[in-house]
N, C-alpha and C. Protein backbone atom coordinates (compact mmCIF):
# COMPACT_ATOMS: atom_id res chain seq x y z
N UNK A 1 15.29 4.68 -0.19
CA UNK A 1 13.98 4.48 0.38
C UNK A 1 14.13 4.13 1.85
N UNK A 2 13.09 4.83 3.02
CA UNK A 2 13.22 4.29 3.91
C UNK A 2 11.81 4.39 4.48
N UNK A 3 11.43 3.11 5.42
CA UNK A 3 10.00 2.92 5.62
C UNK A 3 10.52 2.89 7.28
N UNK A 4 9.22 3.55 7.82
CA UNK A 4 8.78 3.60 8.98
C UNK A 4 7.44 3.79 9.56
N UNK A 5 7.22 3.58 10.68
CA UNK A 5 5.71 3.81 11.28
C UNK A 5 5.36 4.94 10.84
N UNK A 6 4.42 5.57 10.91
CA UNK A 6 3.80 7.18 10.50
C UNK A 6 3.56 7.28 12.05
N UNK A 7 4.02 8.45 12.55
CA UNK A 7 2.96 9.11 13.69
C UNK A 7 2.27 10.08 13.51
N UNK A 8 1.50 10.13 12.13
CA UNK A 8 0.39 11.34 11.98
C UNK A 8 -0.51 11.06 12.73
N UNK A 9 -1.56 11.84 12.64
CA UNK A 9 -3.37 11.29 13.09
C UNK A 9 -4.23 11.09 12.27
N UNK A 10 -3.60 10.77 10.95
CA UNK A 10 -4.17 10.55 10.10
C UNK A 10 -4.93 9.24 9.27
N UNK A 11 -4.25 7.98 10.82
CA UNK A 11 -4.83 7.30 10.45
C UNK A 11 -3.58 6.04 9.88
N UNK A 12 -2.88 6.28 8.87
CA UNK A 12 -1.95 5.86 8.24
C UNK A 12 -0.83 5.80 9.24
N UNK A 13 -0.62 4.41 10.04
CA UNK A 13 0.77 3.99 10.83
C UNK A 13 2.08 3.92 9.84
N UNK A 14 1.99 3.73 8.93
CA UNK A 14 3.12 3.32 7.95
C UNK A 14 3.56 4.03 6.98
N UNK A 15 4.69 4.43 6.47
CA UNK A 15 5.04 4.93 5.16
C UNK A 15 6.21 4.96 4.69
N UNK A 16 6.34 4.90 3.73
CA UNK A 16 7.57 4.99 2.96
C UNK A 16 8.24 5.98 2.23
N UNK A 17 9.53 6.99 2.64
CA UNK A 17 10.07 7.69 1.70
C UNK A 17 10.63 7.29 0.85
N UNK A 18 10.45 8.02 -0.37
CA UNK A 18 11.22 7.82 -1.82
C UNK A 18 11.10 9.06 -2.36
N UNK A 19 11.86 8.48 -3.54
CA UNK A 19 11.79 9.72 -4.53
C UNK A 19 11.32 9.25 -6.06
N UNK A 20 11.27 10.35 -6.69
CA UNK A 20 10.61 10.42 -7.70
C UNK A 20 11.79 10.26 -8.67
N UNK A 21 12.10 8.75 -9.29
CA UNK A 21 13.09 8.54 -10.01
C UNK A 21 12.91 8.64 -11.70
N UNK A 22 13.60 8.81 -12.61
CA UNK A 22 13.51 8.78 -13.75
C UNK A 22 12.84 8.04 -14.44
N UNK A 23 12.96 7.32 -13.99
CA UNK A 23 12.66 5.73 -14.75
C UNK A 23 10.58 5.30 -14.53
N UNK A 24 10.54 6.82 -13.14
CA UNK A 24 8.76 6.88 -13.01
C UNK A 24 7.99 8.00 -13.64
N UNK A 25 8.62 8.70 -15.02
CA UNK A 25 8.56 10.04 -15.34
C UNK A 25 8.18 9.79 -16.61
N UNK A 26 7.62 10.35 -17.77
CA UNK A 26 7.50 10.82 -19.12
C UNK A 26 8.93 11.64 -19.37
N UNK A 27 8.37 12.25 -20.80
CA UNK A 27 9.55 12.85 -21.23
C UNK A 27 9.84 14.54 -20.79
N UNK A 28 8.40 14.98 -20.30
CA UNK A 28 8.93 15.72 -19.47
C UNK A 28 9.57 16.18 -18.13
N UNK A 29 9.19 14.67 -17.49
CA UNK A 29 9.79 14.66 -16.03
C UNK A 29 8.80 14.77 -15.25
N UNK A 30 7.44 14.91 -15.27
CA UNK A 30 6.37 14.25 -14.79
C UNK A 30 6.35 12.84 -14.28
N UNK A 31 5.60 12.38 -13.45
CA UNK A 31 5.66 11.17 -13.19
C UNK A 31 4.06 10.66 -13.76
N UNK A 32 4.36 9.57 -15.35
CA UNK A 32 3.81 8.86 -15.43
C UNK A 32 2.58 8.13 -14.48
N UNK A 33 1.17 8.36 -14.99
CA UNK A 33 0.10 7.91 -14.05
C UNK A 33 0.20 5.99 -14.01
N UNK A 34 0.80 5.14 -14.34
CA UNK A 34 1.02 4.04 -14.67
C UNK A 34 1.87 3.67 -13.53
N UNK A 35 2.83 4.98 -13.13
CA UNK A 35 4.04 4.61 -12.22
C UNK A 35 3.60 4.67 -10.42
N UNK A 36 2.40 5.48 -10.85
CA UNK A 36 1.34 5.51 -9.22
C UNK A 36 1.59 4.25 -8.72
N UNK A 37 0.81 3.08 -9.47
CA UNK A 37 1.57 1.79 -8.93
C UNK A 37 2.30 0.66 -8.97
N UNK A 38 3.21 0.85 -8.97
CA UNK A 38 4.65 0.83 -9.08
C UNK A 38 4.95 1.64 -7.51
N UNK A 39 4.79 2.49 -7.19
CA UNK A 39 5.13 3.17 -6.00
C UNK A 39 4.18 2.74 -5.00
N UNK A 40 3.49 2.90 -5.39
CA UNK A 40 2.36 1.90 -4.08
C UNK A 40 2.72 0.53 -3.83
N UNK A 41 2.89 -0.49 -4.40
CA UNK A 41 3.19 -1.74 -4.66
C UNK A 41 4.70 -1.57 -3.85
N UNK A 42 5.78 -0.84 -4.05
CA UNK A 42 6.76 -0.49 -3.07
C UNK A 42 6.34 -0.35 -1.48
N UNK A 43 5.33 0.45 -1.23
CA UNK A 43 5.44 0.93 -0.14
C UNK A 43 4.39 -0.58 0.63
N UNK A 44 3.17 -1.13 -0.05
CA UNK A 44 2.66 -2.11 0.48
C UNK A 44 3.60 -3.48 0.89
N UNK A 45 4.84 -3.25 0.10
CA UNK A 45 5.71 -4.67 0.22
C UNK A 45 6.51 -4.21 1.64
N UNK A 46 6.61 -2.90 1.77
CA UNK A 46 7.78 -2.23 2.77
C UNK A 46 6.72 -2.57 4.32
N UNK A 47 5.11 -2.14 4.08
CA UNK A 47 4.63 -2.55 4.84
C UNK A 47 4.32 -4.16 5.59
N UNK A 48 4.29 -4.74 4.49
CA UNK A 48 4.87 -5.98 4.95
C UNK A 48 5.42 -7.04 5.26
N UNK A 49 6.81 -6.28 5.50
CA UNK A 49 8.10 -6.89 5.55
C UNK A 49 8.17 -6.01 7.29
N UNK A 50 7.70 -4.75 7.21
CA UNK A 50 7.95 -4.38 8.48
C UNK A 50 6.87 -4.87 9.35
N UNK A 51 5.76 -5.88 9.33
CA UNK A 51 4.63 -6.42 9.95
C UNK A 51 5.31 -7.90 10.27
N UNK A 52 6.63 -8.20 9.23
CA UNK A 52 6.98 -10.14 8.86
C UNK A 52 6.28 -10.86 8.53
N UNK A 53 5.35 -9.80 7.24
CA UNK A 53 4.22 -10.72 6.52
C UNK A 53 5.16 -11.40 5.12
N UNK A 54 4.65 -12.40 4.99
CA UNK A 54 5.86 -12.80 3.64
C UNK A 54 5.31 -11.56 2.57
N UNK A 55 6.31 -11.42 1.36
CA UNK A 55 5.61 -10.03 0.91
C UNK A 55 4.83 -10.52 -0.59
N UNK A 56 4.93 -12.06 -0.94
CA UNK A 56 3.47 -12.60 -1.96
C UNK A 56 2.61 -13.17 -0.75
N UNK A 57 2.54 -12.93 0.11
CA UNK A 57 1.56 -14.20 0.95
C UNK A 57 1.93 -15.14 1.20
N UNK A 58 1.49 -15.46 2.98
CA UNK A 58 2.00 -16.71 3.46
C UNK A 58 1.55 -18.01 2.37
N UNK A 59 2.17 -18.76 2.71
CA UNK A 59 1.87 -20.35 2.04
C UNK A 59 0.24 -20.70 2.08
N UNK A 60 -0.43 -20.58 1.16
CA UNK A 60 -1.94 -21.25 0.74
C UNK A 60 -2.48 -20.01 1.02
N UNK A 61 -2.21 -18.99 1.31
CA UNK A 61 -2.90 -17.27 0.83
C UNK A 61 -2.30 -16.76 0.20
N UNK A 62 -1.68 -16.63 -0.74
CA UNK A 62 -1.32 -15.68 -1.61
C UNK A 62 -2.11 -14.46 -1.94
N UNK A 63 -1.13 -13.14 -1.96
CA UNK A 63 -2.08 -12.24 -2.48
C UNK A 63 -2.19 -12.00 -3.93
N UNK A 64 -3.49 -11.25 -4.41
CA UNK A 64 -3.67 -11.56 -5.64
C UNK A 64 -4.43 -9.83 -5.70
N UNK A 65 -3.89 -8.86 -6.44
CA UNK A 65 -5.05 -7.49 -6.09
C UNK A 65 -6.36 -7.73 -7.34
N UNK A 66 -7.46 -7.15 -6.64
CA UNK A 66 -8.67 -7.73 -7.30
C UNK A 66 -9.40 -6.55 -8.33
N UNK A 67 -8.72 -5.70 -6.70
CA UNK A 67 -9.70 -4.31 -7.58
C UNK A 67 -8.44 -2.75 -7.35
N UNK A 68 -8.53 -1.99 -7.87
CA UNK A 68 -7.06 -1.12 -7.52
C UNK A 68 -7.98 -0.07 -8.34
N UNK A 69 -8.22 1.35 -7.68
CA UNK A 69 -8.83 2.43 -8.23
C UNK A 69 -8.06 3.69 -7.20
N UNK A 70 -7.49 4.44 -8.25
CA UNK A 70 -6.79 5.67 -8.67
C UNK A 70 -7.59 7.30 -8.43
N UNK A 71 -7.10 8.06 -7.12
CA UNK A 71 -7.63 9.49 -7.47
C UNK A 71 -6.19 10.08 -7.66
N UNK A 72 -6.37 10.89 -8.69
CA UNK A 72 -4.87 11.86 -9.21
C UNK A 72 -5.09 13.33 -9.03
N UNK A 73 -4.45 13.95 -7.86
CA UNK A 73 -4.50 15.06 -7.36
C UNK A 73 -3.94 16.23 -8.17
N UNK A 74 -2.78 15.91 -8.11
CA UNK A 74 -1.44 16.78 -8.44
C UNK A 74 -0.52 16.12 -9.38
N UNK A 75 0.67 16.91 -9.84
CA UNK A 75 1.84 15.96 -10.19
C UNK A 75 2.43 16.05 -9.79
N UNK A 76 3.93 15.20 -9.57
CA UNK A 76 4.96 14.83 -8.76
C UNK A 76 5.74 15.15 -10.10
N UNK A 77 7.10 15.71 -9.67
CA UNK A 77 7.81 15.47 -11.15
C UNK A 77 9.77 15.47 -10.43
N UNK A 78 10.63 14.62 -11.40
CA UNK A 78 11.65 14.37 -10.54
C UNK A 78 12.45 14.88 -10.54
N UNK A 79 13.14 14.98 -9.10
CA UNK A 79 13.86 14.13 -8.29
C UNK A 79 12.72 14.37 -6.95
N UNK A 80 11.65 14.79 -7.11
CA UNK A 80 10.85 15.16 -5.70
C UNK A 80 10.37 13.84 -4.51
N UNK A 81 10.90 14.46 -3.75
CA UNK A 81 10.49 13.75 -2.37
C UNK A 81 9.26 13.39 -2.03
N UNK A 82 9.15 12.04 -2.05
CA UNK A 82 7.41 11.19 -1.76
C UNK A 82 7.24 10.39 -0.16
N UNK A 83 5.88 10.86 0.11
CA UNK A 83 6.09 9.81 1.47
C UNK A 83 4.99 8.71 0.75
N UNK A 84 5.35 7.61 0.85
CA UNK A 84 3.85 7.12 0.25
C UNK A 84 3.10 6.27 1.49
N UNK A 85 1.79 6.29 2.34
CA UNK A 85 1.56 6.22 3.28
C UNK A 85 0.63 4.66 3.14
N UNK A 86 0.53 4.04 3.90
CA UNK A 86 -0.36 2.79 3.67
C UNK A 86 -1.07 2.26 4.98
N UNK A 87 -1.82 1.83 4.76
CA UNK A 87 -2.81 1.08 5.91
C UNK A 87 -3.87 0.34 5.51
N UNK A 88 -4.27 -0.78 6.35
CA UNK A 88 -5.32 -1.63 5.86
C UNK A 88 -6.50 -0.90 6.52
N UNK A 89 -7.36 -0.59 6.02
CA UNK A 89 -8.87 -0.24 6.03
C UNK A 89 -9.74 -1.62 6.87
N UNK A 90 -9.69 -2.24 6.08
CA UNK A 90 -10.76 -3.40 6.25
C UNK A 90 -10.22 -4.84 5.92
N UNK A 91 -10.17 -5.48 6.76
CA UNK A 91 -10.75 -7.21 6.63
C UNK A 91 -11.13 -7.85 6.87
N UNK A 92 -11.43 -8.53 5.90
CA UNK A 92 -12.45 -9.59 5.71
C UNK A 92 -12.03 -10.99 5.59
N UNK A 93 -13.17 -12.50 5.09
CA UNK A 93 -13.11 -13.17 5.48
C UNK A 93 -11.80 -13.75 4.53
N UNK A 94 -11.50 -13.52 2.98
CA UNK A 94 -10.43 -14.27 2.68
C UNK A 94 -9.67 -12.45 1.52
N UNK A 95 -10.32 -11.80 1.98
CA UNK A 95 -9.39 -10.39 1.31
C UNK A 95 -9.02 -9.23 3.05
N UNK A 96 -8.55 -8.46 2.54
CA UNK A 96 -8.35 -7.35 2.99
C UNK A 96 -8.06 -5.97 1.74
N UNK A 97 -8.72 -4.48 2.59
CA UNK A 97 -8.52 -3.45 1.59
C UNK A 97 -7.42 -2.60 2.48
N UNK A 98 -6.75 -2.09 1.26
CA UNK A 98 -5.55 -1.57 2.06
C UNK A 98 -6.07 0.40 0.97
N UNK A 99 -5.40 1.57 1.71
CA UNK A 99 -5.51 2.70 1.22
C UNK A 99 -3.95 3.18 0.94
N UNK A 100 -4.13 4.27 0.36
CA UNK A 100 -2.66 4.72 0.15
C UNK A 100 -2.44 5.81 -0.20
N UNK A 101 -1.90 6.52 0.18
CA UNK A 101 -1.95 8.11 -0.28
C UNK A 101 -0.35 8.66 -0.01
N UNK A 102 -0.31 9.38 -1.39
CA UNK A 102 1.16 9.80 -1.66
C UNK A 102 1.26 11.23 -1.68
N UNK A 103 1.99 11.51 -0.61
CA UNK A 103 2.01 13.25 -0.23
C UNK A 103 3.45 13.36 -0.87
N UNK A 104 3.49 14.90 -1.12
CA UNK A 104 4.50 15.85 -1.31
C UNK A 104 4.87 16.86 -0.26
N UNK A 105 6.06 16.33 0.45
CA UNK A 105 6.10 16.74 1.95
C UNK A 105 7.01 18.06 1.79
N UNK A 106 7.05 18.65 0.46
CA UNK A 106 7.66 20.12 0.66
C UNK A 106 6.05 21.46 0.33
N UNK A 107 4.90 20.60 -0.24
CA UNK A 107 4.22 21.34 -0.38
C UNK A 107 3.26 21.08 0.37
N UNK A 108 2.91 20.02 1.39
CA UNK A 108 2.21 19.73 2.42
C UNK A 108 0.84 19.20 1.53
N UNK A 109 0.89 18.85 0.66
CA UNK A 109 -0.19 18.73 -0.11
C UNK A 109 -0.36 16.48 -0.49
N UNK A 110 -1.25 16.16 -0.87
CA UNK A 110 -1.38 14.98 -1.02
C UNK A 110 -1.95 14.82 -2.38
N UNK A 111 -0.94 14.13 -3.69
CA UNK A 111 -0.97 13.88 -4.88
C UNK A 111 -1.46 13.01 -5.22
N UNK A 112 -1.70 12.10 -4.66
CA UNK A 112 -2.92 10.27 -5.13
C UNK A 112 -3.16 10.06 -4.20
N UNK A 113 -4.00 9.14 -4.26
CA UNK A 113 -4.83 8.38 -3.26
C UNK A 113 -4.52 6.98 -3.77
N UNK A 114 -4.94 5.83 -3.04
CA UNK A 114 -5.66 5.08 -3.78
C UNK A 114 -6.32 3.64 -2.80
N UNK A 115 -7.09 2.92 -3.68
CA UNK A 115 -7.70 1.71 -2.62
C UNK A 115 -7.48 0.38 -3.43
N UNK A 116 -6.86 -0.45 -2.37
CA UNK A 116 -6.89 -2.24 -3.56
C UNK A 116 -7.46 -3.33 -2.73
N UNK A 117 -8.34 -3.72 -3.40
CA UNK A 117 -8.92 -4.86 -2.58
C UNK A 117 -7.89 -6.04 -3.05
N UNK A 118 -7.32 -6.11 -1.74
CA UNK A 118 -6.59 -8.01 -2.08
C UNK A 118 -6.65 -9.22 -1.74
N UNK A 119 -7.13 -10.18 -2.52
CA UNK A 119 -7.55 -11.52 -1.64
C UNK A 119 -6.49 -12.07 -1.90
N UNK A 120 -6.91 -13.40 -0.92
CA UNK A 120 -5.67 -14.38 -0.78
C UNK A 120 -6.77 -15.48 -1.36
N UNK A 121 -5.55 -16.19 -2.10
CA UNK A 121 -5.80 -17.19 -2.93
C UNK A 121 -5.03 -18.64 -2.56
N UNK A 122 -5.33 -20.18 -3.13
CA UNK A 122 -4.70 -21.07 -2.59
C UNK A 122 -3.46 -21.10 -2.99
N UNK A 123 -3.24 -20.92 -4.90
CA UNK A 123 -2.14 -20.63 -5.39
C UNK A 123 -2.32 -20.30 -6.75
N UNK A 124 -1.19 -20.03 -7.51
CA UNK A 124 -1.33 -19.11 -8.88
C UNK A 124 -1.96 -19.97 -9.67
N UNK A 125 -1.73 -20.99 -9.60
CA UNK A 125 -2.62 -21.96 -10.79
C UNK A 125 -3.87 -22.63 -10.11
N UNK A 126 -5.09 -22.23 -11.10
CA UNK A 126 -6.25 -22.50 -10.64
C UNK A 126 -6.49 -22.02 -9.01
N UNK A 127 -6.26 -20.92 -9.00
CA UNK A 127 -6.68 -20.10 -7.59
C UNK A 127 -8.02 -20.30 -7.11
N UNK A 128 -8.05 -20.60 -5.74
CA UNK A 128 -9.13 -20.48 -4.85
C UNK A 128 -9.10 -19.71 -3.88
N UNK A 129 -10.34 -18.62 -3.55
CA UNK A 129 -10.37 -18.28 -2.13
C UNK A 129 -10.00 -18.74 -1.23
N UNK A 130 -8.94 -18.41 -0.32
CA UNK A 130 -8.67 -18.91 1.21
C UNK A 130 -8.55 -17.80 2.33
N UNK A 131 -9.34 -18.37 3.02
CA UNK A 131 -9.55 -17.44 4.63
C UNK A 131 -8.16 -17.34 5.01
N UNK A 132 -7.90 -15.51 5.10
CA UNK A 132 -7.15 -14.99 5.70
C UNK A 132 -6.44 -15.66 7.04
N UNK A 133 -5.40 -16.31 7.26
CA UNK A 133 -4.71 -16.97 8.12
C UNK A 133 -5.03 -16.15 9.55
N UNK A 134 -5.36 -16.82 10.74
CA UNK A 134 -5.19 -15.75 12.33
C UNK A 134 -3.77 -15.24 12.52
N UNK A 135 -2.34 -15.68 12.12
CA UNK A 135 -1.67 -15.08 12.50
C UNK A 135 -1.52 -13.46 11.84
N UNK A 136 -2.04 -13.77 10.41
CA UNK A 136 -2.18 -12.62 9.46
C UNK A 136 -3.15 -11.46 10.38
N UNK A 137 -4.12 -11.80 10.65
CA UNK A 137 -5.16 -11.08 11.46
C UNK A 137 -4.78 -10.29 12.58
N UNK A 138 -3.91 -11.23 13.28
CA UNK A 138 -3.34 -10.79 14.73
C UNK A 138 -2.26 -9.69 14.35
N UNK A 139 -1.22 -9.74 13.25
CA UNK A 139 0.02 -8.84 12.46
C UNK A 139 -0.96 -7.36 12.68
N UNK A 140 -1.99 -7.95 11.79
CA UNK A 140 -2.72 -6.41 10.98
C UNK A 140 -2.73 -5.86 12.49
N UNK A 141 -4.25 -6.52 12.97
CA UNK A 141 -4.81 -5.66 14.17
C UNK A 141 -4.05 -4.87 15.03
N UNK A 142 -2.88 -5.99 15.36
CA UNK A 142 -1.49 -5.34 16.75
C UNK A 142 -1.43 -3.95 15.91
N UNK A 143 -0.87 -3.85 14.72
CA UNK A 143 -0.28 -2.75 14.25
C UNK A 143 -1.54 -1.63 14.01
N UNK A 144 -2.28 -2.08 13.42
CA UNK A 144 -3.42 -0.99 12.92
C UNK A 144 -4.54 -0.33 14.08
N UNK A 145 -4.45 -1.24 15.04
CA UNK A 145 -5.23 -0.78 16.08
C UNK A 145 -6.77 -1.08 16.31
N UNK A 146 -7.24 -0.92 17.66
CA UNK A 146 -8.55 -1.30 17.41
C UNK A 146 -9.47 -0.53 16.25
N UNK A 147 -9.08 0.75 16.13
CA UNK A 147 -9.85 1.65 15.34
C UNK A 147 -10.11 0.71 13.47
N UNK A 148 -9.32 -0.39 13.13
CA UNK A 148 -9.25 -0.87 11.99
C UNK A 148 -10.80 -1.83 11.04
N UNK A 149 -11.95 -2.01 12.36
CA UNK A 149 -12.72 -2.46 12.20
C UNK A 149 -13.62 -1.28 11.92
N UNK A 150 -13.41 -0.27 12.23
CA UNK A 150 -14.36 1.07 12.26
C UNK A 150 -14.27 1.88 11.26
N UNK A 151 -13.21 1.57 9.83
CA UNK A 151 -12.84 2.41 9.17
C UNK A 151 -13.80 2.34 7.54
């Protein structure tokens, strides 16, 4: 796996190559719709580790995903080459929504989508809403650009 900025125009600064391993497949070598995230959840941690966001959430935000909804294009089936692309859409006062879309870069084509709303919480037991930290804010924006409020 290797993660880097995206320079498409598509919007998506970030992504992650991988591949389509066994262990994300049925018995025919399809990749399992279950394993979508599982691969997303990879590429959101890759995103922020390359931002130096802690990758559960700083101390008294933890992230927690609230809402996570799935479009299934195509299939991927293995050993095939995935970029899986990520960016935050929107945030807000104690979540942010992040998008994600997983192309197949030999057929130029894009196999899922997807959107997760994630809030930050105080901590795992008896969780409370907590406002998104400013340094968190300042990470996103630098990287995502002014365009991140407009999306």
């Amino acid at each position: 796996m290797t993660s880097h900025p995206s320079t498409g125009d598509d919007g998506f600064r970030f992504a992650l190559d991988t591949r389509v391993e066994i262990a994300d497949t049925d018995l025919g070598g399809v990749v399992y719709y279950g394993s979508y995230a599982r691969l997303s959840d990879r590429a959101v941690c890759a995103y922020r580790r390359h931002l130096g966001i802690p990758e559960l959430g700083p101390t008294g935000h933890l992230f927690v995903v609230r809402t996570m909804s799935w479009e299934y294009l195509r299939s991927a089936r293995f050993p095939d080459l995935l970029i899986v692309r990520v960016r935050v859409a929107r945030l807000g006062r104690s979540s942010h929504t992040m998008q994600v879309r997983i192309d197949h870069p030999e057929s130029g084509s894009a196999i899922a989508t997807a959107e997760l709303t994630i809030v930050g919480v105080s901590g795992y037991e008896q969780p409370r809403p907590t406002r998104v930290p400013a340094d968190l804010v300042e990470r996103i924006e630098g990287f995502e650009g002014p365009e991140l409020g407009s999306r």
